[in-house]
C-alpha atoms as a PDB file:
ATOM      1  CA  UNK A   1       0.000   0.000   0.000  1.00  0.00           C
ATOM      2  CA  UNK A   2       2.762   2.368   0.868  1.00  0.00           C
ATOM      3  CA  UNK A   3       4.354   1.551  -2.306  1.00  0.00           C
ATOM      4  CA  UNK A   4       1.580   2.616  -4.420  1.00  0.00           C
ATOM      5  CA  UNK A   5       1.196   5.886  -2.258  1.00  0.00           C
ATOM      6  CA  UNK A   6       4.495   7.053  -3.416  1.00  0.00           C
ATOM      7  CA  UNK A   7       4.756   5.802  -6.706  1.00  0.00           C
ATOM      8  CA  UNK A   8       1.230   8.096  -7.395  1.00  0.00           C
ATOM      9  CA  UNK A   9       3.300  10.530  -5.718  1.00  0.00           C
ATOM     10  CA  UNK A  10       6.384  10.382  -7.567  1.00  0.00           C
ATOM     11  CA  UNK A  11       3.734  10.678 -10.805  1.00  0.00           C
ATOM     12  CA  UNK A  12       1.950  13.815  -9.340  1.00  0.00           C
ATOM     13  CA  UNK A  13       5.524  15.925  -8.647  1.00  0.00           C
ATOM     14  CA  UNK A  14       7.024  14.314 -12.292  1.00  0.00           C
ATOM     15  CA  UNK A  15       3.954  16.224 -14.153  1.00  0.00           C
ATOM     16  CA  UNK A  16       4.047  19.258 -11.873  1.00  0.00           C
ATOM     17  CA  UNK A  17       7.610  19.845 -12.830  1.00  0.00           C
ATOM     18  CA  UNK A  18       6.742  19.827 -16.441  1.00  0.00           C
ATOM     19  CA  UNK A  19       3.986  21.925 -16.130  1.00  0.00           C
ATOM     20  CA  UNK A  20       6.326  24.188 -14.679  1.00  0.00           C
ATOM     21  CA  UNK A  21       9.077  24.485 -16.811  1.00  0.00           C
ATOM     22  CA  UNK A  22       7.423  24.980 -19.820  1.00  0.00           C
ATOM     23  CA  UNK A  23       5.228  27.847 -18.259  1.00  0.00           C
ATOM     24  CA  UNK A  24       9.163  29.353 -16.987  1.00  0.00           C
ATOM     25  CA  UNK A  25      10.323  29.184 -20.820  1.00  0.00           C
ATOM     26  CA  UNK A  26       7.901  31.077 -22.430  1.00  0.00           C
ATOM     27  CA  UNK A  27       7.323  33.623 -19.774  1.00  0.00           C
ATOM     28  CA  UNK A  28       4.180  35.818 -18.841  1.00  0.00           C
ATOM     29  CA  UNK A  29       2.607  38.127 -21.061  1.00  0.00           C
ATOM     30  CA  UNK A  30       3.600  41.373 -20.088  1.00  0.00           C
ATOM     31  CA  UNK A  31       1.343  43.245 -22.544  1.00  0.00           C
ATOM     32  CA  UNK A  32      -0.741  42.994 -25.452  1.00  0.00           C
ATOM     33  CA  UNK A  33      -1.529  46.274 -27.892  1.00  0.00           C
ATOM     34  CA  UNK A  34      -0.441  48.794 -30.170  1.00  0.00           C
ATOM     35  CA  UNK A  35       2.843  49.941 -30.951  1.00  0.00           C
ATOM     36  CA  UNK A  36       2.582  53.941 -30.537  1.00  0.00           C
ATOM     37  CA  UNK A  37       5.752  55.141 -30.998  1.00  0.00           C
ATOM     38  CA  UNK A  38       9.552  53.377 -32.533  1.00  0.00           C
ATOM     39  CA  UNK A  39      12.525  54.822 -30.913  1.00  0.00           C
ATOM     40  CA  UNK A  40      15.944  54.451 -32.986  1.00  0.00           C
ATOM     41  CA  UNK A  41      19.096  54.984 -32.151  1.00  0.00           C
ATOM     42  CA  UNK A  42      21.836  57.001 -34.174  1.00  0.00           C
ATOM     43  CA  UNK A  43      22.028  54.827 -36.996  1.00  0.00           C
ATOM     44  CA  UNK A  44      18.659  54.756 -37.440  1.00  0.00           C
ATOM     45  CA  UNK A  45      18.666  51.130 -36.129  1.00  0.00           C
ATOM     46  CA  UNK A  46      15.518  50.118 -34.083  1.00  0.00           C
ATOM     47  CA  UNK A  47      16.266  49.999 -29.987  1.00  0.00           C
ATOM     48  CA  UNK A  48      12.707  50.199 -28.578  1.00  0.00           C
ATOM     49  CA  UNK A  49       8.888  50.555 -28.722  1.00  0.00           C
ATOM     50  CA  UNK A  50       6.286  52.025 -26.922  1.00  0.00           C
ATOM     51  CA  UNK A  51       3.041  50.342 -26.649  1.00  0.00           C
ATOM     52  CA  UNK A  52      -0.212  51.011 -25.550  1.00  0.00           C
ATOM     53  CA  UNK A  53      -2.853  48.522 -24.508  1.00  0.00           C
ATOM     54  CA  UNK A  54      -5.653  47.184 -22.147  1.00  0.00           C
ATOM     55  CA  UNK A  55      -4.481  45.427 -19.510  1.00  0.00           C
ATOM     56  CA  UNK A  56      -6.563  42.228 -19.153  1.00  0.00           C
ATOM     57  CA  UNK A  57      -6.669  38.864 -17.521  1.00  0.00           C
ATOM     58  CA  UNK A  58      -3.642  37.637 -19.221  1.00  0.00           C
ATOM     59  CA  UNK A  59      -2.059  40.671 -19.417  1.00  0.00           C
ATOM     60  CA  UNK A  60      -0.124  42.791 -16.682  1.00  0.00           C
ATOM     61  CA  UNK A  61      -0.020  46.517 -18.075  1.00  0.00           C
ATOM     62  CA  UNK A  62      -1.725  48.751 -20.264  1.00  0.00           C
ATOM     63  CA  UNK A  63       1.612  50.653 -21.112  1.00  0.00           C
ATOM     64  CA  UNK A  64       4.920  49.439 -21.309  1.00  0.00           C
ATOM     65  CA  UNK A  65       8.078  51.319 -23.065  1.00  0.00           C
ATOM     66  CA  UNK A  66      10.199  48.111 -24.219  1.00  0.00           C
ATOM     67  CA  UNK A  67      14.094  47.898 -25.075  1.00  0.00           C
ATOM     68  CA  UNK A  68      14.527  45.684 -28.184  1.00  0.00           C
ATOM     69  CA  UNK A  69      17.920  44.176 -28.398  1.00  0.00           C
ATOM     70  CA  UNK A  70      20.068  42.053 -30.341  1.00  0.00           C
ATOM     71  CA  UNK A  71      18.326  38.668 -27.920  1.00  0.00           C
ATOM     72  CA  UNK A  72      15.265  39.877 -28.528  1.00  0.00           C
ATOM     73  CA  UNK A  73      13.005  37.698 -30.633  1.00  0.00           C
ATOM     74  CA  UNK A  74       9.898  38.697 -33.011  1.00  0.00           C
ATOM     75  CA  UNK A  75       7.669  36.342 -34.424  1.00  0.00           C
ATOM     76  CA  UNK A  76       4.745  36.347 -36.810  1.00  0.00           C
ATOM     77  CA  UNK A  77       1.526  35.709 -35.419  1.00  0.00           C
ATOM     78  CA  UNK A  78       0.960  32.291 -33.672  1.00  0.00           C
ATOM     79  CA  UNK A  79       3.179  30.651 -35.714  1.00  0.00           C
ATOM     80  CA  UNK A  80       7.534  30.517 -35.243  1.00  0.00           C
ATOM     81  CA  UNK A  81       8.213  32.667 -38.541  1.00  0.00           C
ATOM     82  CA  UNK A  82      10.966  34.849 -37.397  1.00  0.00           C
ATOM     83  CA  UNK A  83       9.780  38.671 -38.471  1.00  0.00           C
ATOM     84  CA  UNK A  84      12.963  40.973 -38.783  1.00  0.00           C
ATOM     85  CA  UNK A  85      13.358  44.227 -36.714  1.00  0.00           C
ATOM     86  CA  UNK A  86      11.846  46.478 -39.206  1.00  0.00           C
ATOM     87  CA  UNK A  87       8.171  44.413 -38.641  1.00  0.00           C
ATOM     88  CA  UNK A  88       8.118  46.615 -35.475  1.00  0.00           C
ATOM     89  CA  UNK A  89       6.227  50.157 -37.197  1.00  0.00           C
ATOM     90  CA  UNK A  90       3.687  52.484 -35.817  1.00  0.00           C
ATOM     91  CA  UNK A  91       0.066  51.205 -36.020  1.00  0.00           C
ATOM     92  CA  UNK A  92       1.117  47.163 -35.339  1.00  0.00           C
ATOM     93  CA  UNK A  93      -0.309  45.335 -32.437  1.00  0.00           C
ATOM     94  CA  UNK A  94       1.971  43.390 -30.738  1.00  0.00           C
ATOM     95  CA  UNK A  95       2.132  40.942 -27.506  1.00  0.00           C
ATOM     96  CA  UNK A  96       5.379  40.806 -25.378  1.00  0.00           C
ATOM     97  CA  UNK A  97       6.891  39.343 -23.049  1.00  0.00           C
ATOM     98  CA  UNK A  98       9.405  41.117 -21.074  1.00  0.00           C
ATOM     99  CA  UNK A  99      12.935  39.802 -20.136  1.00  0.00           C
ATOM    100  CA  UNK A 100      14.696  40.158 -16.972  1.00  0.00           C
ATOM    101  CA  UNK A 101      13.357  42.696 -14.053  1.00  0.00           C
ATOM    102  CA  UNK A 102      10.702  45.590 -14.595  1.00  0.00           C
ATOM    103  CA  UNK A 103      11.251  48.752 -13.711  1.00  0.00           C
ATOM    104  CA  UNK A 104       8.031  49.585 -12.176  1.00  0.00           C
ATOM    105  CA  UNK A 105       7.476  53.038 -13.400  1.00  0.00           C
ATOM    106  CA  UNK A 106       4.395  54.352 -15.014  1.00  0.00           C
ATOM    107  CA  UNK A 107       4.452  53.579 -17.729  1.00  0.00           C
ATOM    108  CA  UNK A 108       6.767  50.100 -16.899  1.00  0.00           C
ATOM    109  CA  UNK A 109      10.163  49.927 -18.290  1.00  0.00           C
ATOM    110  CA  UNK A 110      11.267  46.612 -19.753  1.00  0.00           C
ATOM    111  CA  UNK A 111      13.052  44.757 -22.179  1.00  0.00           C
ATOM    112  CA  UNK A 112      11.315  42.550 -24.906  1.00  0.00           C
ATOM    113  CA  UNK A 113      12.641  38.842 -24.564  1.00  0.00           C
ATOM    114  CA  UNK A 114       9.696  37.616 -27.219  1.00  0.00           C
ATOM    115  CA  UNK A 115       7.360  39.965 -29.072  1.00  0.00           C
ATOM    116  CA  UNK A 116       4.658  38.595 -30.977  1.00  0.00           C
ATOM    117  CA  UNK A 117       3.437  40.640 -34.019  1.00  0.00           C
ATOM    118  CA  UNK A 118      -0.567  40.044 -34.194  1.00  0.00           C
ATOM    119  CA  UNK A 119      -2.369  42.484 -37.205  1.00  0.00           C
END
């Protein structure tokens, strides 16, 4: 009987772990909306957005100003095309995930680690 116990156990904390690394990997959704403003740097190279939003159940704010570095990776919808920098323009609605800490300003300060182009 005691066997059984923990073998169900051992079962229950296998598919917990799972569950929980593959939530850590992708990360929260930090925001979901439209990109208001590009900022670029010198070379006209693209180095952040600002985005405006609701923020909603799956969401966690309604502004964010986001860094977009050389890690930072842009995708196409729900599927894993790879969009190049120059996707991110005025007018696009996007959905991000940050990377690293927040700097909890208003509007939050963060950089992109995935940002999903939606429109």
């Amino acid at each position: 009987m005691m066997k059984k116990i923990i073998v169900i156990m051992c079962i229950f904390l296998l598919f917990s772990t799972v569950g929980c690394t593959r939530n850590s990997t992708q990360g929260k959704l930090g925001i979901r909306g439209q990109i208001t403003e590009v900022s670029l740097d010198d070379n006209g190279k693209i180095i952040g957005i600002f985005v405006e939003g609701k923020a909603e159940q799956d969401t966690e704010y309604d502004k964010a100003s986001v860094s977009v570095g050389d890690k930072t990776k842009i995708y196409k919808g729900d599927s894993k095309e790879t969009l190049e920098i120059s996707a991110l323009k005025e007018g696009a609605k996007v959905e991000i995930v940050f990377e690293g800490p927040v700097r909890e300003s208003y509007p939050v300060q963060a950089d992109g680690k995935i940002i999903t182009v939606i429109n």
